[in-house]
Protein backbone atom coordinates (compact mmCIF):
# COMPACT_ATOMS: atom_id res chain seq x y z
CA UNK A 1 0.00 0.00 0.00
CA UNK A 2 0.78 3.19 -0.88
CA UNK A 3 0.00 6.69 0.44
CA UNK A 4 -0.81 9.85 -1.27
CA UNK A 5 0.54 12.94 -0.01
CA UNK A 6 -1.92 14.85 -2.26
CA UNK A 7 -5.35 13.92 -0.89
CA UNK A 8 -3.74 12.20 2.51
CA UNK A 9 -4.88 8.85 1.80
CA UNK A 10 -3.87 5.48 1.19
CA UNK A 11 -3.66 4.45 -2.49
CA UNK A 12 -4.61 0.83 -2.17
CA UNK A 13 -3.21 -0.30 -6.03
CA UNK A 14 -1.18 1.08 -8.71
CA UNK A 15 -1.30 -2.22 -10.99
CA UNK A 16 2.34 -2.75 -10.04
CA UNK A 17 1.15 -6.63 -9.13
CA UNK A 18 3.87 -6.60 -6.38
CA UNK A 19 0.73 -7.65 -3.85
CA UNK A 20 0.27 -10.89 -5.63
CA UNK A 21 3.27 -12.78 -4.18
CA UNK A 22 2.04 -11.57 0.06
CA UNK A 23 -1.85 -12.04 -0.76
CA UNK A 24 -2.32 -14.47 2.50
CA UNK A 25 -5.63 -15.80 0.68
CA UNK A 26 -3.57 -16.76 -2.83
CA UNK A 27 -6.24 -15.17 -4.87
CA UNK A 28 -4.23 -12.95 -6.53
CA UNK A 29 -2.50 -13.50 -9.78
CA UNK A 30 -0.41 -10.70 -12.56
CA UNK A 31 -1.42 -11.95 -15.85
CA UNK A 32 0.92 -10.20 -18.36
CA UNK A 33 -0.05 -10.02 -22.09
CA UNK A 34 1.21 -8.37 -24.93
CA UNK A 35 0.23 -5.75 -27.16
């Protein structure tokens, strides 16, 4: 999780997919496609 300084709230995603590999649950996944 991220926080922005602009509005002073967390910004939950960014599509960066780093949270897939620490989701506790293992429901998420990055799909990557190209194009």
């Amino acid at each position: 999780m991220f926080w922005n300084e602009e509005v002073n709230k967390p910004l939950i995603c960014i599509h960066c997919g780093y949270c897939a590999d620490f989701c506790p649950h293992g429901v998420l996944k990055v799909k990557t496609t190209s194009g």
